[in-house]
Protein backbone atom coordinates (compact mmCIF):
# COMPACT_ATOMS: atom_id res chain seq x y z
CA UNK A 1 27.67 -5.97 0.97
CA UNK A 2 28.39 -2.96 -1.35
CA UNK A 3 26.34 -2.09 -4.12
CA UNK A 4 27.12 -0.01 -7.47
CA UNK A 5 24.65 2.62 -7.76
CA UNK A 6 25.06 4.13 -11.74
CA UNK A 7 23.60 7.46 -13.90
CA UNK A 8 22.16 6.81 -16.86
CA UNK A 9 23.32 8.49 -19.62
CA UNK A 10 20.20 10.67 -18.73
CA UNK A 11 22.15 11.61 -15.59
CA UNK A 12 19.25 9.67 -13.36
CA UNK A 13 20.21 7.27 -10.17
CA UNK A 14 19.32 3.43 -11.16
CA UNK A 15 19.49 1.31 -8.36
CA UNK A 16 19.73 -2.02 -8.93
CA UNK A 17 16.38 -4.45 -8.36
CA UNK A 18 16.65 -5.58 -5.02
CA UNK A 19 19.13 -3.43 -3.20
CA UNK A 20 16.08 -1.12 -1.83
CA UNK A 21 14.02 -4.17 -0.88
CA UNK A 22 10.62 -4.73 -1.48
CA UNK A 23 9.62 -1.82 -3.56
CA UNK A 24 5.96 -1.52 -4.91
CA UNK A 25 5.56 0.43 -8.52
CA UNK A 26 4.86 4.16 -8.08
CA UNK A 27 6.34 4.47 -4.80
CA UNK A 28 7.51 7.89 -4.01
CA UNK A 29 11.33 8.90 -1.81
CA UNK A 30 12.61 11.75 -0.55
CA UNK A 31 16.64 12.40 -1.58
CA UNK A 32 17.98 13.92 1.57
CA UNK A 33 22.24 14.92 1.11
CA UNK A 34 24.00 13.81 4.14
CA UNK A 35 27.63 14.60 3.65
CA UNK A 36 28.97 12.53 0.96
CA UNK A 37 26.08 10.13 1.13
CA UNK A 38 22.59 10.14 -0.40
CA UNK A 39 19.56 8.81 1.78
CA UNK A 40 16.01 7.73 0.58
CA UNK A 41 13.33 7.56 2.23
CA UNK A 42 9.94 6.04 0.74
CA UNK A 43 7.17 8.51 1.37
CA UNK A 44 4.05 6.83 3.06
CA UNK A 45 0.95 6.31 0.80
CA UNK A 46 -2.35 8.22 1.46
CA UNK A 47 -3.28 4.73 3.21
CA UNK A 48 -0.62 4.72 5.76
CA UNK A 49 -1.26 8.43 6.02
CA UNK A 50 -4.83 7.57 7.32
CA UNK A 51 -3.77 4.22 8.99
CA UNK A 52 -1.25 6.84 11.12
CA UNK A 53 -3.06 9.34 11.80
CA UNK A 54 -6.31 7.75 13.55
CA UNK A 55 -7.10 5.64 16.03
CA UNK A 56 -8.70 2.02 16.10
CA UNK A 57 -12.56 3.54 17.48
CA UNK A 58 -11.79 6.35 14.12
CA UNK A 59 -11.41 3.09 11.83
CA UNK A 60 -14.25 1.25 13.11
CA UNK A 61 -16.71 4.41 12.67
CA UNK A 62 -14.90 5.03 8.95
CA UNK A 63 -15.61 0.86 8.38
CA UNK A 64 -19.35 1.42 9.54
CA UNK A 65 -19.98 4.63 7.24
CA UNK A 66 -18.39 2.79 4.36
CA UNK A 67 -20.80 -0.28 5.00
CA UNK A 68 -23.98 2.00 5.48
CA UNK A 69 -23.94 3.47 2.37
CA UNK A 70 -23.35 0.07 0.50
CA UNK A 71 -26.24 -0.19 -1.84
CA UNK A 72 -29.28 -2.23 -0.62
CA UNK A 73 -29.11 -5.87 -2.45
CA UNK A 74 -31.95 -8.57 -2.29
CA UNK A 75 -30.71 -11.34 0.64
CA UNK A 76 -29.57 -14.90 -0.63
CA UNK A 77 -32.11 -17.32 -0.48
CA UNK A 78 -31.70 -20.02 1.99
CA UNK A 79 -31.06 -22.65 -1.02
CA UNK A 80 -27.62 -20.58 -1.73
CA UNK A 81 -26.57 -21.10 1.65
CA UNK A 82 -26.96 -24.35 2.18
CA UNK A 83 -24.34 -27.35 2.28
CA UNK A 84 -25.49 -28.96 -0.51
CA UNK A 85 -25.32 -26.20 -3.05
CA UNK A 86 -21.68 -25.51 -2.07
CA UNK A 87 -20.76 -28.57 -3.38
CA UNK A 88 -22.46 -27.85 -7.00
C-alpha cells in the first residue's frame, strides 16, 4: 500500500500517523538520499546504545553497582509481610 507523504507549507516532510509504525515522541532519524527515494532510519537511544554495546556479565556488574549505592532503608517488619496484612 502507497502512502502520500506532503510539505507543509513550512517546506517540512509530515508523514502520516502510522505509516512509520510504532514511533515513540522524541525519536531521532537519519534522512539518507537514495536515488529518487528518501530513507529513514530511527537512531538508537542512549539505552540501546548501552544495551548494544555490552555484554550480559557487563549488565549484571552495572545492575549490582546501581543496587550498592541504593541508600540504606530500615527493613519491613515481619507484620508488613505477612498474609494477613496483605489483605488490609
Amino acid at each position: 500500500m502507497a502512502h502520500v507523504i506532503q510539505a507543509d507549507e513550512s517546506g517540512a516532510l509530515v508523514v502520516p500517523a502510522g505509516v512509520a509504525g510504532q514511533v515513540q515522541p522524541g525519536s531521532r532519524f537519519t534522512v539518507e538520499p537514495c536515488g529518487d527515494a528518501v530513507i529513514l532510519r530511527r537512531q538508537p537511544t542512549a539505552a540501546e546504545d548501552w544495551w548494544n554495546a555490552t555484554d550480559p556479565a557487563q549488565r549484571v556488574a552495572g545492575l549490582e553497582e546501581w543496587i550498592a549505592n541504593l541508600p540504606q532503608s530500615p527493613a519491613l517488619p515481619r507484620a508488613a509481610t505477612h498474609r494477613d496484612s496483605m489483605y488490609e
